[in-house]
PDB file of N, CA and C in Angstrom:
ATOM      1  N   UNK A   1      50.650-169.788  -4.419  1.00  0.00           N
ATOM      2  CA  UNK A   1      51.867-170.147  -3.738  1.00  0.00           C
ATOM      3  C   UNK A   1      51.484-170.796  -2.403  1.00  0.00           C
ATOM      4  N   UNK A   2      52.173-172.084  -2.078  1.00  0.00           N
ATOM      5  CA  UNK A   2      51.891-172.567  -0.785  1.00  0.00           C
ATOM      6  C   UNK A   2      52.568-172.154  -0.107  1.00  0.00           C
ATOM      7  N   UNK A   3      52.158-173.005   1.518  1.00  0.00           N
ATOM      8  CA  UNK A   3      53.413-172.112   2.455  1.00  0.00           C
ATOM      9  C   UNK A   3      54.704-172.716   2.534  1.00  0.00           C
ATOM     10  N   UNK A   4      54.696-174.176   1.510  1.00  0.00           N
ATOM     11  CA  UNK A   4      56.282-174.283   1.748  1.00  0.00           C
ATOM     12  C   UNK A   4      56.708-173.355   0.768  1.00  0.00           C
ATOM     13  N   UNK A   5      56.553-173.197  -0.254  1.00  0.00           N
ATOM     14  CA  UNK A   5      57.165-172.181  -1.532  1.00  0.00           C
ATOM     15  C   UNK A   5      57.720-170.658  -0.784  1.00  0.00           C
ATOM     16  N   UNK A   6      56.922-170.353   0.187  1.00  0.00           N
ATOM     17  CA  UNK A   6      56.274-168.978   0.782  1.00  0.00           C
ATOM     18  C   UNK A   6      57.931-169.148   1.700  1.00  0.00           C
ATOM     19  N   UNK A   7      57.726-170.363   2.659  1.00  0.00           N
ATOM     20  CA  UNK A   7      59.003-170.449   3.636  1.00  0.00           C
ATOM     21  C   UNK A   7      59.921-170.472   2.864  1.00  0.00           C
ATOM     22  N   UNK A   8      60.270-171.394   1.709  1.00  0.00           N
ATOM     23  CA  UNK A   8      61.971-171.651   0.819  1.00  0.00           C
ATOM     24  C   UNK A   8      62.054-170.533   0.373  1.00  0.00           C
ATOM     25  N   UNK A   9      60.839-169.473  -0.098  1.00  0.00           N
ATOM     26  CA  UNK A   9      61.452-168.121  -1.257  1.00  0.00           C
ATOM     27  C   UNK A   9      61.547-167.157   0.324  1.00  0.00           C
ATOM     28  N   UNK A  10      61.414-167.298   1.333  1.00  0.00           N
ATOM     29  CA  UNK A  10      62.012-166.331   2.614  1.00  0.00           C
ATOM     30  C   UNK A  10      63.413-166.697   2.979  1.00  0.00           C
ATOM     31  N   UNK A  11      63.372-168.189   3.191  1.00  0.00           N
ATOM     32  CA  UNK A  11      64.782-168.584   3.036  1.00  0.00           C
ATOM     33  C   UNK A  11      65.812-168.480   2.186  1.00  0.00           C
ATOM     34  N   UNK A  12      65.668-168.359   1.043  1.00  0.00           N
ATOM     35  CA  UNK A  12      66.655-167.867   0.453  1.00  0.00           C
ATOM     36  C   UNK A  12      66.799-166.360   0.507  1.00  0.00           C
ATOM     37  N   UNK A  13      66.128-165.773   0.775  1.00  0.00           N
ATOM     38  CA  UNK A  13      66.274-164.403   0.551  1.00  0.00           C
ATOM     39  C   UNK A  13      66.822-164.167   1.765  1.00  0.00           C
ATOM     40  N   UNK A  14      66.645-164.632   3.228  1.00  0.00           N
ATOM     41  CA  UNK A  14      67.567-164.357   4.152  1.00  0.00           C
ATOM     42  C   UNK A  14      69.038-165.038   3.660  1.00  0.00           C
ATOM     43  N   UNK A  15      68.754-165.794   3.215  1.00  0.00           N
ATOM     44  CA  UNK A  15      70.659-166.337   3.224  1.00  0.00           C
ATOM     45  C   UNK A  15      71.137-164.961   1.771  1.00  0.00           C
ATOM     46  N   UNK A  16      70.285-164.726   0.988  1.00  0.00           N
ATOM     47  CA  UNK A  16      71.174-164.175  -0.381  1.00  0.00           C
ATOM     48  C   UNK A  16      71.666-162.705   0.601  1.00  0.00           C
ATOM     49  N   UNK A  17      70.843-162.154   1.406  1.00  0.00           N
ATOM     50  CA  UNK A  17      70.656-160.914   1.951  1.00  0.00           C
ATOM     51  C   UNK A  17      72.163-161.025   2.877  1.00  0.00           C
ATOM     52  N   UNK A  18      72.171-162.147   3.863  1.00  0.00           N
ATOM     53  CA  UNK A  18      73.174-161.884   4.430  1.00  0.00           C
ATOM     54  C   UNK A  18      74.578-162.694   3.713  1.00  0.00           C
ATOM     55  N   UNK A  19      74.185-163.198   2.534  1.00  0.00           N
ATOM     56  CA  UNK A  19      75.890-163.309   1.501  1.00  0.00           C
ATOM     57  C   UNK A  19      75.866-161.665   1.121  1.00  0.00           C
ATOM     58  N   UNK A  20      74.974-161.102   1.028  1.00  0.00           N
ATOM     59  CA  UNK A  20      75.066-159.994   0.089  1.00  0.00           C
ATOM     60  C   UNK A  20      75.872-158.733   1.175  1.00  0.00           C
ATOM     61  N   UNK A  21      75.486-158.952   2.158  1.00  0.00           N
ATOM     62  CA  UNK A  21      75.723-158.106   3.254  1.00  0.00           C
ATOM     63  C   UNK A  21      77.154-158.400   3.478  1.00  0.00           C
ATOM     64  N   UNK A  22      77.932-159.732   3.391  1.00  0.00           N
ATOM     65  CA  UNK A  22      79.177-160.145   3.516  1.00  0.00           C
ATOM     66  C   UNK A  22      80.171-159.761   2.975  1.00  0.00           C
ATOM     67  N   UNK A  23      79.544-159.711   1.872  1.00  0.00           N
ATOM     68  CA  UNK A  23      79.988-159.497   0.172  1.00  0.00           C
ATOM     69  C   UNK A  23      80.204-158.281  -0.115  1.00  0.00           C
ATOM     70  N   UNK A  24      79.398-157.005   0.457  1.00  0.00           N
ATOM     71  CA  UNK A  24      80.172-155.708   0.439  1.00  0.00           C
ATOM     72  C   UNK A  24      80.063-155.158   1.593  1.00  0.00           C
ATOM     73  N   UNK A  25      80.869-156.063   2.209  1.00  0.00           N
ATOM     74  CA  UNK A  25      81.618-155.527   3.558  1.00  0.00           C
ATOM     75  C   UNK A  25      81.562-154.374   4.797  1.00  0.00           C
ATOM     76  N   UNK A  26      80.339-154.941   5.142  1.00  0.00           N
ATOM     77  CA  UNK A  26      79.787-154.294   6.128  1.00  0.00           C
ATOM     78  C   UNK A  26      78.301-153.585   6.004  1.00  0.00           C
ATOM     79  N   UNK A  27      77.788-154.125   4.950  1.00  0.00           N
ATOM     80  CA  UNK A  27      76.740-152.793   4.379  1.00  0.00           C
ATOM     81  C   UNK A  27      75.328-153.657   4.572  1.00  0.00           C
ATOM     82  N   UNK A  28      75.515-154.654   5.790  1.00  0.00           N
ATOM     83  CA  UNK A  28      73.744-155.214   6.270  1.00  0.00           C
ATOM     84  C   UNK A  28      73.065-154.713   6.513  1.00  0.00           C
ATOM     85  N   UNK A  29      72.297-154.858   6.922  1.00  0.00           N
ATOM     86  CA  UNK A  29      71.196-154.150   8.167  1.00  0.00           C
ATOM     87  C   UNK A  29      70.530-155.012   8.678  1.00  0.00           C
ATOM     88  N   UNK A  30      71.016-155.802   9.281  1.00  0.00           N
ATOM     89  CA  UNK A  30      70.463-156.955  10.692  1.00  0.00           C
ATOM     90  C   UNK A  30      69.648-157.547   9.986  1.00  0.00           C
ATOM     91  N   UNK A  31      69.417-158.748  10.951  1.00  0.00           N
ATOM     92  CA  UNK A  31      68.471-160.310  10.723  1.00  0.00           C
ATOM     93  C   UNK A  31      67.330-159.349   9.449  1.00  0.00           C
ATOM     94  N   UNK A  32      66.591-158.863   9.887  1.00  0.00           N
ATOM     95  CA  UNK A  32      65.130-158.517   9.629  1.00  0.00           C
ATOM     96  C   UNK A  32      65.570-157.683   7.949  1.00  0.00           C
ATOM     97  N   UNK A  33      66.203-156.613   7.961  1.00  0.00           N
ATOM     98  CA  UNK A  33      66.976-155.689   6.827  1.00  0.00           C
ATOM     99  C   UNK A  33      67.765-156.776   6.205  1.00  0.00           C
ATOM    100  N   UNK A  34      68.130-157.682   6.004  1.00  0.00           N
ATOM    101  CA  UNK A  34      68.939-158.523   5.252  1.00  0.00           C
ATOM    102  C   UNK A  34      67.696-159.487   4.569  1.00  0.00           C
ATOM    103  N   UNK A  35      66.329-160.181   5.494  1.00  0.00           N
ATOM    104  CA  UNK A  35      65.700-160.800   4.807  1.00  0.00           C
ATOM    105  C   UNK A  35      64.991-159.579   3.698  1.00  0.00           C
ATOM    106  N   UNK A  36      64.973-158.895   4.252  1.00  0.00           N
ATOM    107  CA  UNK A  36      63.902-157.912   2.873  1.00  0.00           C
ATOM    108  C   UNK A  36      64.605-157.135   1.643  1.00  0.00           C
ATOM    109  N   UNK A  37      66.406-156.673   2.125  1.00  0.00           N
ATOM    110  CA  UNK A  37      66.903-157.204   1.146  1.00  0.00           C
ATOM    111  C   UNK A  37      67.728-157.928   0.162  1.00  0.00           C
ATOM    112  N   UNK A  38      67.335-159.564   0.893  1.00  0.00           N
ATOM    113  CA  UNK A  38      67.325-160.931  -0.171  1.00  0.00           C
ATOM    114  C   UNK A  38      66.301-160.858  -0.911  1.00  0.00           C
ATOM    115  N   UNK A  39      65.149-160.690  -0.267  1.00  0.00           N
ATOM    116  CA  UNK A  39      63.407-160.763  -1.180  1.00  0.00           C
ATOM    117  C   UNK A  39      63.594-159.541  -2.267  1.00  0.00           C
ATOM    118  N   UNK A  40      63.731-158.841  -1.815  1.00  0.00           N
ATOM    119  CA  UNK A  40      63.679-156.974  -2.917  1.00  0.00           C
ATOM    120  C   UNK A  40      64.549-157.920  -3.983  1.00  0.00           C
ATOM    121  N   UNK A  41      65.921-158.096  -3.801  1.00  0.00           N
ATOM    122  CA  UNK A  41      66.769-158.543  -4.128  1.00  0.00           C
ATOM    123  C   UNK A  41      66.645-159.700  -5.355  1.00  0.00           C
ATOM    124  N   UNK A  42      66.275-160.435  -4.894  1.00  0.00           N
ATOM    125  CA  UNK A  42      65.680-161.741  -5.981  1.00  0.00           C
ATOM    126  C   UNK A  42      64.908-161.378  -6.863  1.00  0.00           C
ATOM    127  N   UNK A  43      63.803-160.817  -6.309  1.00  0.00           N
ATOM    128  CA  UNK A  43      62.770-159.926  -7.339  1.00  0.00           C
ATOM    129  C   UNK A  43      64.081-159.084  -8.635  1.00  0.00           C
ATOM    130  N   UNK A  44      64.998-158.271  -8.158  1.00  0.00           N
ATOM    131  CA  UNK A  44      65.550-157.195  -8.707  1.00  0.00           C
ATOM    132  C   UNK A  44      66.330-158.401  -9.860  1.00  0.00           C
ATOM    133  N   UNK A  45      66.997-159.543  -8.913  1.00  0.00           N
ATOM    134  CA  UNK A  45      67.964-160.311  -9.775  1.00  0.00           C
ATOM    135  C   UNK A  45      67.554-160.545 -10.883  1.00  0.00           C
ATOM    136  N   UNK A  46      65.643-161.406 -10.529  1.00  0.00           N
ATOM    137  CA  UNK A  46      65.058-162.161 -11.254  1.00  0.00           C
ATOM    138  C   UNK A  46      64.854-161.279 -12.846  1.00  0.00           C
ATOM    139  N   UNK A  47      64.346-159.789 -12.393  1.00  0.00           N
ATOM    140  CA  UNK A  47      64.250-158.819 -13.831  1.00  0.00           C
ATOM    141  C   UNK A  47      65.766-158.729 -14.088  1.00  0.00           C
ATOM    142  N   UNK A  48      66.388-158.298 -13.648  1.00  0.00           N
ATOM    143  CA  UNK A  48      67.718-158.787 -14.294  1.00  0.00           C
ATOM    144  C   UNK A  48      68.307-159.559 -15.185  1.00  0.00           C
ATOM    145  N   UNK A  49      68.756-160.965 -14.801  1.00  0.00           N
ATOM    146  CA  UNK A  49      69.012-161.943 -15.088  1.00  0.00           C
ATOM    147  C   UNK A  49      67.928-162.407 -16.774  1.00  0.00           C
ATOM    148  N   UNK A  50      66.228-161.468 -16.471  1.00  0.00           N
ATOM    149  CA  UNK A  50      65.526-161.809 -17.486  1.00  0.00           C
ATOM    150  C   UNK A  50      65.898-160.881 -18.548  1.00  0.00           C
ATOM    151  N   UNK A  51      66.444-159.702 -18.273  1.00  0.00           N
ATOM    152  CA  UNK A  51      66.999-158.895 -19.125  1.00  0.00           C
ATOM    153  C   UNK A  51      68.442-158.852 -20.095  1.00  0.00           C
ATOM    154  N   UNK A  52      69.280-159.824 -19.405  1.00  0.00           N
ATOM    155  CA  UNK A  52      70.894-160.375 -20.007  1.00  0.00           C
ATOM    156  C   UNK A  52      69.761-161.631 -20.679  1.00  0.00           C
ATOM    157  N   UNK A  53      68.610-162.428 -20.496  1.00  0.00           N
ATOM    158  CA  UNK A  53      68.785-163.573 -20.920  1.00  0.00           C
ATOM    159  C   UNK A  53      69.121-164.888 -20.257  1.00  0.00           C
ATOM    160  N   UNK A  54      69.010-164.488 -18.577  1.00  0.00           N
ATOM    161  CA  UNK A  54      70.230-165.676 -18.332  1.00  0.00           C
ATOM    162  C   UNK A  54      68.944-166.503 -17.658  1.00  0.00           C
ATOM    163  N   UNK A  55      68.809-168.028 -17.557  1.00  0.00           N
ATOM    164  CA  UNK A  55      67.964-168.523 -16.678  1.00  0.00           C
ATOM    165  C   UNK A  55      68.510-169.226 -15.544  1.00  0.00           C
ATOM    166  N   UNK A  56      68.343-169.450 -14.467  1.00  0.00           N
ATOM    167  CA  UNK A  56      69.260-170.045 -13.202  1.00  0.00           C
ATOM    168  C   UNK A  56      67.702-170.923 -12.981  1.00  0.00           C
ATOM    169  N   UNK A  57      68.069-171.749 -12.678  1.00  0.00           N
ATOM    170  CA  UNK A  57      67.052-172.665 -11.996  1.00  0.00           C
ATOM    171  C   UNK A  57      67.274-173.580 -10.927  1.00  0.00           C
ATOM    172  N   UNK A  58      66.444-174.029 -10.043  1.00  0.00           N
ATOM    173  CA  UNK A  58      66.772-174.737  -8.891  1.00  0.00           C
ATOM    174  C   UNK A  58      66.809-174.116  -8.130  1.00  0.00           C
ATOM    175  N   UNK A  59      67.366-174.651  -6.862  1.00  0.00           N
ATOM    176  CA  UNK A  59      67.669-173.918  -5.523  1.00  0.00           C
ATOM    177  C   UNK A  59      68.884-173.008  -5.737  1.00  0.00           C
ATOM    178  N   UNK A  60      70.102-173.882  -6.517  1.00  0.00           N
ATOM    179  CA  UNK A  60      71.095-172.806  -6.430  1.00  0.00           C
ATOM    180  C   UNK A  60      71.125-171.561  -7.499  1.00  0.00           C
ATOM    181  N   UNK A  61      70.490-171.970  -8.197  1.00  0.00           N
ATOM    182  CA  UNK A  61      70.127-170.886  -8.938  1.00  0.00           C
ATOM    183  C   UNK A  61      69.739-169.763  -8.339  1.00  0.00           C
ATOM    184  N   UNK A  62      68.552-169.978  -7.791  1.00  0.00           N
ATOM    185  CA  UNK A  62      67.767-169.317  -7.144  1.00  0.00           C
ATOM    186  C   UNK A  62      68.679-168.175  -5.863  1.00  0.00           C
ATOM    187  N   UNK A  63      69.443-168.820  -5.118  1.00  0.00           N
ATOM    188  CA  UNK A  63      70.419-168.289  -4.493  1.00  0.00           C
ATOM    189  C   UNK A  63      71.150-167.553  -5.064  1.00  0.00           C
ATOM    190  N   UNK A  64      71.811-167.811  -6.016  1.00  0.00           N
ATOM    191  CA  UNK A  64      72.624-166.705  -6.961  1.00  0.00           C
ATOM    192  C   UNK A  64      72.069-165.921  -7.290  1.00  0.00           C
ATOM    193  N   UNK A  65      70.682-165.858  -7.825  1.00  0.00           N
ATOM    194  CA  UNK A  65      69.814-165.039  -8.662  1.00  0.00           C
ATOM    195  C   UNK A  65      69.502-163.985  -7.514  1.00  0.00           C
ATOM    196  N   UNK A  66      69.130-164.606  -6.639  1.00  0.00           N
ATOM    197  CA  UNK A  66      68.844-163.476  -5.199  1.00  0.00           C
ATOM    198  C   UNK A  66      70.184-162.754  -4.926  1.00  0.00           C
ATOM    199  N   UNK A  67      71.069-163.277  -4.422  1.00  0.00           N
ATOM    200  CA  UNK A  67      72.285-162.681  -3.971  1.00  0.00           C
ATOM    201  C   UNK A  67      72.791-162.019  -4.843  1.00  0.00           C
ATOM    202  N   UNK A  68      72.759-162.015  -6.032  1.00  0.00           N
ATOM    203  CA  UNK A  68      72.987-160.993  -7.158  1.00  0.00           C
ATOM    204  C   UNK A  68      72.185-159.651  -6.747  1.00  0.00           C
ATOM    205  N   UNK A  69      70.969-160.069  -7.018  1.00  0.00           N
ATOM    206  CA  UNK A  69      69.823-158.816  -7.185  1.00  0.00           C
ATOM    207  C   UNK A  69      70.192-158.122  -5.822  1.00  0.00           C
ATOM    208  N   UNK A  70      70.805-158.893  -4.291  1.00  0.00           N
ATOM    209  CA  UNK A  70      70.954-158.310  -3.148  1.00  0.00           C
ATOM    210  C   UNK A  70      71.558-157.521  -3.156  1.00  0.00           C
ATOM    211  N   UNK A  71      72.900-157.736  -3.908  1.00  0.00           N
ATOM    212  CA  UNK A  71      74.289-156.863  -3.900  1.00  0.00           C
ATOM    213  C   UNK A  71      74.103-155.769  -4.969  1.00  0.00           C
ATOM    214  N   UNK A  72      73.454-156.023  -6.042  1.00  0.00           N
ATOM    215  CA  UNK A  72      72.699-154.776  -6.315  1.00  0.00           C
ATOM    216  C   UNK A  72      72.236-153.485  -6.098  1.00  0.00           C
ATOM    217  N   UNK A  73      71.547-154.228  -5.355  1.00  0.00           N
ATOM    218  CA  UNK A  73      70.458-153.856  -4.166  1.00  0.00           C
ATOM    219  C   UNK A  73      71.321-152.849  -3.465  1.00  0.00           C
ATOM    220  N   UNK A  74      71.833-153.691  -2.693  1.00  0.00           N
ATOM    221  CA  UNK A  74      72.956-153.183  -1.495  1.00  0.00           C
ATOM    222  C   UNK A  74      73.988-151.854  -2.008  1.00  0.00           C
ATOM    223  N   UNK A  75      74.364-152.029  -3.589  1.00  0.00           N
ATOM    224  CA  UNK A  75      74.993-150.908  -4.422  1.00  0.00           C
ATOM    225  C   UNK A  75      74.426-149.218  -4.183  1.00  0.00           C
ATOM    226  N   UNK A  76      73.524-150.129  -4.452  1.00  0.00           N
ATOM    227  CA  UNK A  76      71.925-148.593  -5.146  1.00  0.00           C
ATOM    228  C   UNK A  76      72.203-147.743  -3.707  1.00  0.00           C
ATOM    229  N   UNK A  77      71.830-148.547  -2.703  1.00  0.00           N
ATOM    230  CA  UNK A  77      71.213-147.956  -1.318  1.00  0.00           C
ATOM    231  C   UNK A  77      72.171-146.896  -1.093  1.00  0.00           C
ATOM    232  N   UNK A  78      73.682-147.538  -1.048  1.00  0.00           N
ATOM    233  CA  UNK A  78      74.825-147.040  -0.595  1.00  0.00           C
ATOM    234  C   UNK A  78      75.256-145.773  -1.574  1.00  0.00           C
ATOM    235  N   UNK A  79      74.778-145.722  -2.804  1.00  0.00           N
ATOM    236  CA  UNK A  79      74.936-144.476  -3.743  1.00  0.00           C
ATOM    237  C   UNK A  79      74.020-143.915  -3.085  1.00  0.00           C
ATOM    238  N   UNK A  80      72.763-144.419  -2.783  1.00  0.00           N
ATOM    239  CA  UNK A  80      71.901-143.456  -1.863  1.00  0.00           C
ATOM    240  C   UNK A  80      72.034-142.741  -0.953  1.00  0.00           C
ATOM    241  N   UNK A  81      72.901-143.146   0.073  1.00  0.00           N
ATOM    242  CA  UNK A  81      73.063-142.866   1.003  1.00  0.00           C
ATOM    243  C   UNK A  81      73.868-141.582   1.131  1.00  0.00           C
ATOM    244  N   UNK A  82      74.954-141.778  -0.330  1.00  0.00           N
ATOM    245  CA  UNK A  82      76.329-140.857  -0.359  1.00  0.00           C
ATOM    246  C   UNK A  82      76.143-139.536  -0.884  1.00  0.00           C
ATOM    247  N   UNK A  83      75.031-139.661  -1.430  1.00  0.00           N
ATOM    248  CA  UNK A  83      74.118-138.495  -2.138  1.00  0.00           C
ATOM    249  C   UNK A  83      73.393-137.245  -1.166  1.00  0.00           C
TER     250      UNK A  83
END
């Protein structure tokens, strides 16, 4: 992986992290907690998405695929939390 690949797959994972954070309403955790989970997130989407079958490709793909796996993500924590 180069370092542009390295910068675009951080970048999206900060933007999926803070749609994801938007998206269930109130449940971020700042600049830094939102990029890690967009990254966790994408990773989570990516087995996901490979598990329904679905392929997303491109950039926007890629965004969806993250912001999916984020809000996920963001699900789990919050059952975590309530526990």
């Amino acid at each position: 992986m180069d370092i542009t690949s390295l910068i675009l797959f951080l970048v999206i994972g900060l933007i999926a992290g803070w749609l994801a954070s938007n998206m269930m309403k109130g449940r971020g955790l700042g600049l830094f907690g939102d990029l890690i989970v967009g990254v966790v997130g994408a990773l989570l989407g990516g087995f996901l998405f490979g598990l329904l079958g679905i392929a997303a490709g491109g950039l926007i793909g890629s965004l969806v695929t993250a912001t999916v796996g984020a809000i996920v993500l963001l699900y789990l924590v919050g059952l975590v939390k309530k526990a």
